[in-house]
C-alpha atoms as a PDB file:
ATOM      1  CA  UNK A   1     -77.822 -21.925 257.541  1.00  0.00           C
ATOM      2  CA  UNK A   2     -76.846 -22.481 253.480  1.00  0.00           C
ATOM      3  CA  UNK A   3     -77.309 -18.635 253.081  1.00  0.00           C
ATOM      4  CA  UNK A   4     -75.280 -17.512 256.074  1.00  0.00           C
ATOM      5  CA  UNK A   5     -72.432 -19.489 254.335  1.00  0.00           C
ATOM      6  CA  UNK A   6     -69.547 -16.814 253.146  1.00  0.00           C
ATOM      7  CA  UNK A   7     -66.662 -19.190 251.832  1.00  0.00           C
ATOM      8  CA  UNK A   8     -63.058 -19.110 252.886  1.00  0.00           C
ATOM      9  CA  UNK A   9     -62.694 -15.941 251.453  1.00  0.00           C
ATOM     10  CA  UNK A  10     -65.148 -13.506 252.493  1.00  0.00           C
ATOM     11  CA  UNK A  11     -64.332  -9.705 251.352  1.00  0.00           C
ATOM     12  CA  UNK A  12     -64.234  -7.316 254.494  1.00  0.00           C
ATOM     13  CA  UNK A  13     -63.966  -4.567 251.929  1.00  0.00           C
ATOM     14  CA  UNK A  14     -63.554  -3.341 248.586  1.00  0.00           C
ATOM     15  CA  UNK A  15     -60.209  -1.998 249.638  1.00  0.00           C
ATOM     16  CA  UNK A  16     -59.172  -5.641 250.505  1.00  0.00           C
ATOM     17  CA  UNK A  17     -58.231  -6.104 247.114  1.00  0.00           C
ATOM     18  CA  UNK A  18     -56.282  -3.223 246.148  1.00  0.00           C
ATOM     19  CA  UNK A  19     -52.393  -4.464 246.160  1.00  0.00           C
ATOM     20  CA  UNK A  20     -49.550  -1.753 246.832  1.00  0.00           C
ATOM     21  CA  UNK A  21     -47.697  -1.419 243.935  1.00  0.00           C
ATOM     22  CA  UNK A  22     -49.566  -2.917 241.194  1.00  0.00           C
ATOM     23  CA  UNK A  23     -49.712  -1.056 237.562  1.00  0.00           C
ATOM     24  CA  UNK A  24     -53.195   0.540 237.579  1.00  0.00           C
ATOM     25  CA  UNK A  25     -53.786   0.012 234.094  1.00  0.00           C
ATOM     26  CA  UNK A  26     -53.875  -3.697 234.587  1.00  0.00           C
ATOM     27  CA  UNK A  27     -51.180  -6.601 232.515  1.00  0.00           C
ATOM     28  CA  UNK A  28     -53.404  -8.771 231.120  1.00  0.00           C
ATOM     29  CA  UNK A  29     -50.970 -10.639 228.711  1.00  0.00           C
ATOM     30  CA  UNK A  30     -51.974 -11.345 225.175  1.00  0.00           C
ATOM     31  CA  UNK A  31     -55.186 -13.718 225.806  1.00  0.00           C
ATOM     32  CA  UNK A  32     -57.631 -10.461 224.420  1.00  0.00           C
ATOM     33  CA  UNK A  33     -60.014  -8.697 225.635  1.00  0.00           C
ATOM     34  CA  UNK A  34     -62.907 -11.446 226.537  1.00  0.00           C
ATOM     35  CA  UNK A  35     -61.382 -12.139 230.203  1.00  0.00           C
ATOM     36  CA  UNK A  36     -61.747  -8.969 231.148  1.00  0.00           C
ATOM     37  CA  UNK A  37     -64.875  -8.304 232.078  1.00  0.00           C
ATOM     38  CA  UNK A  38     -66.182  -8.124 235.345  1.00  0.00           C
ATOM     39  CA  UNK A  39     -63.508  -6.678 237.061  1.00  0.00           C
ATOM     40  CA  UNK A  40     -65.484  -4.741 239.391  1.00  0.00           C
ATOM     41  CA  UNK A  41     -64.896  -5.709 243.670  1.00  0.00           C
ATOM     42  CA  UNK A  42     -66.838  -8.108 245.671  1.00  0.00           C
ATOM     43  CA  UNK A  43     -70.446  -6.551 247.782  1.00  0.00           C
ATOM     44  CA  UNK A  44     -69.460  -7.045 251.370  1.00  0.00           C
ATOM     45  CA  UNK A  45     -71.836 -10.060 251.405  1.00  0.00           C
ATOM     46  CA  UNK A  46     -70.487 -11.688 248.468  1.00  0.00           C
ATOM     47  CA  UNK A  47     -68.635 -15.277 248.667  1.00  0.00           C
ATOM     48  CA  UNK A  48     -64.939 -14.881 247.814  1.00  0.00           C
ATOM     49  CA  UNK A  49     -62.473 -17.031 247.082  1.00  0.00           C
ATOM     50  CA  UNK A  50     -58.747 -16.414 246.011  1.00  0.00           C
ATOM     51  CA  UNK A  51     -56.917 -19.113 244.555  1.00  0.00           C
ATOM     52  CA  UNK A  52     -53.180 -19.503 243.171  1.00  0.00           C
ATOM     53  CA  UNK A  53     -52.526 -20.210 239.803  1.00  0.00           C
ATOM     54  CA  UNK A  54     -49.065 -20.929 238.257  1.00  0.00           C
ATOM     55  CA  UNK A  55     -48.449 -18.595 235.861  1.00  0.00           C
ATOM     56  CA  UNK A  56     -47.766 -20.901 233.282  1.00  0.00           C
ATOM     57  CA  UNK A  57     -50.868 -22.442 233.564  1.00  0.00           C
ATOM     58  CA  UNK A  58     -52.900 -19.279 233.651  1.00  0.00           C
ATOM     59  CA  UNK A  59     -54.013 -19.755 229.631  1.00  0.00           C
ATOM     60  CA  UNK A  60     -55.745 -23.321 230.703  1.00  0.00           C
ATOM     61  CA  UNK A  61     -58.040 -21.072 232.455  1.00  0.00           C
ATOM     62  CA  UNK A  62     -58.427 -18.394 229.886  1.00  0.00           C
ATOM     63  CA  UNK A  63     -58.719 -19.918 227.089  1.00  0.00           C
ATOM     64  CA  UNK A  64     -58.103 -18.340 223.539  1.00  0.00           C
ATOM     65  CA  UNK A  65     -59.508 -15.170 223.251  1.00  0.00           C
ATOM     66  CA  UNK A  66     -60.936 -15.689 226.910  1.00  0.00           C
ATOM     67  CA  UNK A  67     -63.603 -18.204 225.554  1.00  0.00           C
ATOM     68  CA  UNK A  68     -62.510 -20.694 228.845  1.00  0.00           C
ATOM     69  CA  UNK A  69     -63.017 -18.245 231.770  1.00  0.00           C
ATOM     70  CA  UNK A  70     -66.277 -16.887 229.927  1.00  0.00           C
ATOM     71  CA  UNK A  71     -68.172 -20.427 229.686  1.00  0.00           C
ATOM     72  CA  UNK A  72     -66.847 -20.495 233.341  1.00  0.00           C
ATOM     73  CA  UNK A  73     -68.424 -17.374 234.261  1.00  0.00           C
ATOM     74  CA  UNK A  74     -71.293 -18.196 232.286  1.00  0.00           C
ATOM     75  CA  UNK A  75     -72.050 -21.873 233.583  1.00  0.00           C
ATOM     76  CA  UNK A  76     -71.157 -21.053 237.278  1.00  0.00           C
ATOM     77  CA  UNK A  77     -72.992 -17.487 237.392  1.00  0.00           C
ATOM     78  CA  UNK A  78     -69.785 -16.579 239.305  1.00  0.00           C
ATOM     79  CA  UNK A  79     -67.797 -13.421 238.648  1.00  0.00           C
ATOM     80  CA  UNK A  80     -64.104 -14.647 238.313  1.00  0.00           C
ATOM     81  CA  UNK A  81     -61.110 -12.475 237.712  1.00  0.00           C
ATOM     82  CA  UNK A  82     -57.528 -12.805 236.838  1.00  0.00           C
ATOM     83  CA  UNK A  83     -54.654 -10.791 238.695  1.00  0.00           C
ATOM     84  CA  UNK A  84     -52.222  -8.712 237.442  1.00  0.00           C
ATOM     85  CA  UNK A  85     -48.694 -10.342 237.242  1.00  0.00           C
ATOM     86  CA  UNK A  86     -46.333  -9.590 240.146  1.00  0.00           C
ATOM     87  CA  UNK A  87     -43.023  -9.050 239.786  1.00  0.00           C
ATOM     88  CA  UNK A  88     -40.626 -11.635 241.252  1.00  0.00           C
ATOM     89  CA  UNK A  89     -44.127 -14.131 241.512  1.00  0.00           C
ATOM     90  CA  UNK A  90     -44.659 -17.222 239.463  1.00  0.00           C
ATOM     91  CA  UNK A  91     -48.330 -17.595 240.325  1.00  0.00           C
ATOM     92  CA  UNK A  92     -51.064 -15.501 239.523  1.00  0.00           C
ATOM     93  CA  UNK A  93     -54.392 -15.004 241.875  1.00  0.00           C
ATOM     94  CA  UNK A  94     -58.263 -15.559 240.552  1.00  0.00           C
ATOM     95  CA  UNK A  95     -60.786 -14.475 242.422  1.00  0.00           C
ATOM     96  CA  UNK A  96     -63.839 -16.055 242.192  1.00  0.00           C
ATOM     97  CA  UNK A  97     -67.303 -14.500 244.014  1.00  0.00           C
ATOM     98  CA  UNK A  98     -71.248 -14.700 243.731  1.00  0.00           C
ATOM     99  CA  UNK A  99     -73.590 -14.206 246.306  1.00  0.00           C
ATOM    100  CA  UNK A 100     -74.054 -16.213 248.991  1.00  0.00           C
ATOM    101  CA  UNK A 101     -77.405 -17.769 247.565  1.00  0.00           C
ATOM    102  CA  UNK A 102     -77.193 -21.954 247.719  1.00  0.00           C
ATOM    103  CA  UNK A 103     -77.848 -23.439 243.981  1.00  0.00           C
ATOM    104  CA  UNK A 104     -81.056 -24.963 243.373  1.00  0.00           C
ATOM    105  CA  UNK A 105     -81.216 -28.862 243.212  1.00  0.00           C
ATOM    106  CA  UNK A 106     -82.129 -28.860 239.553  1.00  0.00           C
ATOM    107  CA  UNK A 107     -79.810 -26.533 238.596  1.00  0.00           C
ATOM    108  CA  UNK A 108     -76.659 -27.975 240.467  1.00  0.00           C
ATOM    109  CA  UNK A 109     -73.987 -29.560 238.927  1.00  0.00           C
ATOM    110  CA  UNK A 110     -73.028 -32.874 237.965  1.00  0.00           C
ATOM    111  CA  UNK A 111     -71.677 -34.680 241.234  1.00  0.00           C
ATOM    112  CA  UNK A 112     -70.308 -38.133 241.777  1.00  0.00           C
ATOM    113  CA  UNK A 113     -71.173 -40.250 244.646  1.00  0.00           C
ATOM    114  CA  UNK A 114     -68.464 -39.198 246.775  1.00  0.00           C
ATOM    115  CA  UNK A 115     -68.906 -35.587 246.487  1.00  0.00           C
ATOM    116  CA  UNK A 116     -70.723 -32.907 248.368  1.00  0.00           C
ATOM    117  CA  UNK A 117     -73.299 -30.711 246.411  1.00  0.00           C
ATOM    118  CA  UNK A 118     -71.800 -26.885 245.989  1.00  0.00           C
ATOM    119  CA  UNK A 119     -73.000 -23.996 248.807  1.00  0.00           C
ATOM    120  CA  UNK A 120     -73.010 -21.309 245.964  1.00  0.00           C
ATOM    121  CA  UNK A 121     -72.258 -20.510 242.339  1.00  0.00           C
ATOM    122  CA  UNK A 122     -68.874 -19.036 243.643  1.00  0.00           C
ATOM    123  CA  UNK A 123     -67.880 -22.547 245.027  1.00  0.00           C
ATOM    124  CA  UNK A 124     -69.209 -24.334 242.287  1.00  0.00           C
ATOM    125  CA  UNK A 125     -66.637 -21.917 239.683  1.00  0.00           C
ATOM    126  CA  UNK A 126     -64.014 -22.805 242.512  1.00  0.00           C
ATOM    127  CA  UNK A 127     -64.180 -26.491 241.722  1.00  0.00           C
ATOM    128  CA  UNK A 128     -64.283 -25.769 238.005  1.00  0.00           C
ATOM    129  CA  UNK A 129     -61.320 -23.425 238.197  1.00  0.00           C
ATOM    130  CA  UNK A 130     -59.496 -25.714 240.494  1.00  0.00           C
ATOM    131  CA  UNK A 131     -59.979 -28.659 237.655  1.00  0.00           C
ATOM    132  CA  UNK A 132     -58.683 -26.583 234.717  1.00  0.00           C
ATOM    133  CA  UNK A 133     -55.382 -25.648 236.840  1.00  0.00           C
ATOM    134  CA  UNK A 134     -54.873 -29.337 237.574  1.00  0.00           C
ATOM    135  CA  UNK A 135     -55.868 -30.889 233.974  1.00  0.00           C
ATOM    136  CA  UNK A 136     -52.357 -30.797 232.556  1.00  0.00           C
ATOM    137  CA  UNK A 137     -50.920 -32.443 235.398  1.00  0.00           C
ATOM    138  CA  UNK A 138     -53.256 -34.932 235.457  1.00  0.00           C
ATOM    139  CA  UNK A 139     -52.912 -35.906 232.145  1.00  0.00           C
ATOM    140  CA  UNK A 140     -49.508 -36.216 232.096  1.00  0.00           C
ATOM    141  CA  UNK A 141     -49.252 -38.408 235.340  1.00  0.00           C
ATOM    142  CA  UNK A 142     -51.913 -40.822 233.379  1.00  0.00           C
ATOM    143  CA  UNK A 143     -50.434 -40.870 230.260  1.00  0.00           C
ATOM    144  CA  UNK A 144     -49.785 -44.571 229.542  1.00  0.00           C
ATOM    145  CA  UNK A 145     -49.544 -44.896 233.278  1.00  0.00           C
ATOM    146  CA  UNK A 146     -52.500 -47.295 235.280  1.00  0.00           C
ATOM    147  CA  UNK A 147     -51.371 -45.608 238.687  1.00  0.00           C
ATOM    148  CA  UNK A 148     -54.310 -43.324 239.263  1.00  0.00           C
ATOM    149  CA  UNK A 149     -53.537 -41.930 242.464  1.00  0.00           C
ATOM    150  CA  UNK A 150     -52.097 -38.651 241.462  1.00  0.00           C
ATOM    151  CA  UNK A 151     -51.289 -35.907 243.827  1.00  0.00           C
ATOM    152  CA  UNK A 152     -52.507 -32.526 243.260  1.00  0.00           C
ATOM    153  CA  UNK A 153     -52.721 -29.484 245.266  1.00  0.00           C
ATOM    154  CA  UNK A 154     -54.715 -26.403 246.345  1.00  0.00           C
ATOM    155  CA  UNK A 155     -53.204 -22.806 246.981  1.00  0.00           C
ATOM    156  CA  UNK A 156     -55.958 -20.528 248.760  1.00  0.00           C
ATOM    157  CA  UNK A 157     -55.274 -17.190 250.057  1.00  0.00           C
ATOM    158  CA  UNK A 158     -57.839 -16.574 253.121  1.00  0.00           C
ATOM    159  CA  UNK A 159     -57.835 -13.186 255.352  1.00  0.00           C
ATOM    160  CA  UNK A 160     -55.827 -13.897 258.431  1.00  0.00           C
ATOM    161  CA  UNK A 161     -58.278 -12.895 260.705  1.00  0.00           C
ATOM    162  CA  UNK A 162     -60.726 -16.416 259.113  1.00  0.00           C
ATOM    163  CA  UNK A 163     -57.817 -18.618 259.824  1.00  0.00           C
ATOM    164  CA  UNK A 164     -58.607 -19.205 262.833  1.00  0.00           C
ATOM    165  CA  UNK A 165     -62.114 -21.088 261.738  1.00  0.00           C
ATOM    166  CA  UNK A 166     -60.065 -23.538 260.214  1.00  0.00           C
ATOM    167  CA  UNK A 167     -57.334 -24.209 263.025  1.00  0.00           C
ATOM    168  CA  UNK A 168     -59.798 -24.314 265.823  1.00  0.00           C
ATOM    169  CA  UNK A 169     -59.444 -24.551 269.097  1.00  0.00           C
ATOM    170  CA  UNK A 170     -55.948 -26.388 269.859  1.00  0.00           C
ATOM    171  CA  UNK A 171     -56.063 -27.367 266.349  1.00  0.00           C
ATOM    172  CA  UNK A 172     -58.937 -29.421 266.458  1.00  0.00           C
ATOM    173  CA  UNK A 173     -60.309 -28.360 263.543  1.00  0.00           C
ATOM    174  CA  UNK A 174     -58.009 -28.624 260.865  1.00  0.00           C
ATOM    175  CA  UNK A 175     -57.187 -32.168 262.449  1.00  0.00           C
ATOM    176  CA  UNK A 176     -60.764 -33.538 262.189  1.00  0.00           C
ATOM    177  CA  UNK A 177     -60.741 -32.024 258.505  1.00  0.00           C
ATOM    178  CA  UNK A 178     -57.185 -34.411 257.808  1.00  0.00           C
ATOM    179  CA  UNK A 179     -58.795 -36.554 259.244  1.00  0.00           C
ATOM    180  CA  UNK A 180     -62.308 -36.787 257.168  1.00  0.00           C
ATOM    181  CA  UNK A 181     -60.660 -36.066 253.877  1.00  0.00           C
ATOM    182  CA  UNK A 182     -57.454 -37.507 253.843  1.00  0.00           C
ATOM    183  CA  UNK A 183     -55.326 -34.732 252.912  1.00  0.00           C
ATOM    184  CA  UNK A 184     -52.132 -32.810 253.906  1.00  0.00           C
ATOM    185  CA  UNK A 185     -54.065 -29.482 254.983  1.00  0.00           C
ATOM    186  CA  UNK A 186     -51.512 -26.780 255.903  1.00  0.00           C
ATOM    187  CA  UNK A 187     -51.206 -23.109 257.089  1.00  0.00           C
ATOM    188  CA  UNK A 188     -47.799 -22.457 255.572  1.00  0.00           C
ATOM    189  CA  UNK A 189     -45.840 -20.126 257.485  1.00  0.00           C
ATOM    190  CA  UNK A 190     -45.534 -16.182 256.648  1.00  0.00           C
ATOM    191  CA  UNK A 191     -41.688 -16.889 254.571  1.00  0.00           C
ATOM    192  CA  UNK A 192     -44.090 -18.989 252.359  1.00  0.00           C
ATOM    193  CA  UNK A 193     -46.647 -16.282 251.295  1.00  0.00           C
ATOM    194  CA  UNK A 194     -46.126 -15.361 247.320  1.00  0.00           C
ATOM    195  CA  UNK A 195     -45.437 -11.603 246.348  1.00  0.00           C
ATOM    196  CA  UNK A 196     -49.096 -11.640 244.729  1.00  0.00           C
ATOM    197  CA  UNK A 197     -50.774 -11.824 248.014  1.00  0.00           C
ATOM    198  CA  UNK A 198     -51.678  -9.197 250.430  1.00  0.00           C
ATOM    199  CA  UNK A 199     -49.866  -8.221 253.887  1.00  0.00           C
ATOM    200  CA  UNK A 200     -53.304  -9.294 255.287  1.00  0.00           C
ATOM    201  CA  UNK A 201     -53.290 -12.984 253.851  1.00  0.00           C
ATOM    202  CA  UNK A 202     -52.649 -16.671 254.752  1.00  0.00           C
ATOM    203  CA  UNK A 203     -51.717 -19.394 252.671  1.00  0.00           C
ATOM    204  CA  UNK A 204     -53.702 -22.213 252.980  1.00  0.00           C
ATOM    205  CA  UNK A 205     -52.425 -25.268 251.078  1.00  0.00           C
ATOM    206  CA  UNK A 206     -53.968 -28.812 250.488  1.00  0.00           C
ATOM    207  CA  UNK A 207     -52.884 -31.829 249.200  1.00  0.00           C
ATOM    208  CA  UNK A 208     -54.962 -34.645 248.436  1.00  0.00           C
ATOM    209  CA  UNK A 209     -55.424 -37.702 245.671  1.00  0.00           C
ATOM    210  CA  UNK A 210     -56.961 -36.527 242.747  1.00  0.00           C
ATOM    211  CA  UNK A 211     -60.240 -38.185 242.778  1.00  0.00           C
ATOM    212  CA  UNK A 212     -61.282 -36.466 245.636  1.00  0.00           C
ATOM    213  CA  UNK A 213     -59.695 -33.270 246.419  1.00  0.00           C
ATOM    214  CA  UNK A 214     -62.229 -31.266 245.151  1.00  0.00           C
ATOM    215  CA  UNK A 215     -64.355 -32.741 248.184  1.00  0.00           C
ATOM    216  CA  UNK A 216     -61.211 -31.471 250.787  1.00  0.00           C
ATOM    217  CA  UNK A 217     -61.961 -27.842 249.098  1.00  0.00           C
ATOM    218  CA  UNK A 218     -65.668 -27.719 249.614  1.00  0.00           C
ATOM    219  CA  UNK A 219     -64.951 -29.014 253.838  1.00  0.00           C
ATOM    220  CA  UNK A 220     -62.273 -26.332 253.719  1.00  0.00           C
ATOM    221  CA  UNK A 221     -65.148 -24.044 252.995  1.00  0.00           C
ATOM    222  CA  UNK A 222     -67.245 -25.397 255.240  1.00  0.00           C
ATOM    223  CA  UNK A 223     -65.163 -24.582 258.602  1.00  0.00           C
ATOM    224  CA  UNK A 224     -64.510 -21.217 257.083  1.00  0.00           C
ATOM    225  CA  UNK A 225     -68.118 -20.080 257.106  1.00  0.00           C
END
């Protein structure tokens, strides 16, 4: 069952990824050349994921020189790329893949009680990406402030023909997931789709209480498999 798992994003095919209009030779801004690297496309069996990223937040997971998104890499065993920026778009897409392969027990990650152990590498460097886009707002809301119930929110692009998965029949699906997680989990309508994604996409958006929407991402997964 673990390795039939695909994540929300699964890549039909190489060509999946190639966006009308975008400068071939790649804008990579001024973080260097360290973030670069493996920029090849997703195997058809691969686990992909696409999430949003403001763009001003985009150097929280770089890092200088690209030393932050090459411990990520690193750690997670997960290829993870940074779009081009789109003109008239103020968020940038990272794609994050591995194979399909669950993690080990003794090599997964550090969990809390509360949390659900990650499918893949890919979904493991989802959660870690997913943290270093949120950090700064988190810090901020907590700053001298004992309210800990900070809002934060996920942007996924998923293929439009998985979206279904996560609606289910009547909307069953997505209801039991509001349900079990406690979030806002919405598929915003087409006016709401950034320039950076494809014709193809859907934007999935979820909203949850800090502590535990990293959980919300890993059900999202889950009914998208």
């Amino acid at each position: 069952m673990e390795g039939d798992r695909r994540g929300a994003l699964k890549s039909r095919s190489s060509t999946q990824f190639k966006k009308k209009g975008t400068n071939k030779k790649g804008n990579w801004g001024d973080f260097g050349e360290e973030f670069r690297e493996n920029t090849q496309v997703p195997n058809p069996s691969d686990t992909v994921y696409r999430i949003l990223c403001p763009s001003r937040k985009i150097g929280s997971v770089i890092g200088k020189g690209g030393g932050i998104i090459k411990a990520l890499r690193e750690k997670t065993r997960s290829k993870i790329t940074v779009s081009d920026s789109i003109p008239g778009s103020d968020e940038r897409v990272i794609m994050i893949y591995s194979p399909p392969d669950k993690i080990p027990k003794k090599e997964s990650v550090e969990e809390d009680e509360e949390s659900m152990p990650p499918l893949c590498p890919a979904q493991d460097a989802l959660m870690k990406v997913h943290d270093r886009i949120i950090e700064e707002d988190l810090s901020v809301g907590t700053e001298g402030d004992e309210d800990k119930n900070s809002v934060v929110t996920a942007r996924l692009l998923v293929p439009n023909n998985m979206v279904g998965c996560l609606l289910g029949k009547g909307g069953d699906v997505i209801q039991r997931l509001r349900s079990e997680t406690g979030a806002s989990i919405r598929v915003l309508p087409a006016e709401h789709l950034p320039t950076c994604a494809l014709s193809t996409d859907e934007l999935v958006q979820c909203r949850r209480l800090e502590s535990s929407c990293s959980c919300t991402l890993r059900a999202l997964d889950m009914s998208l498999c």
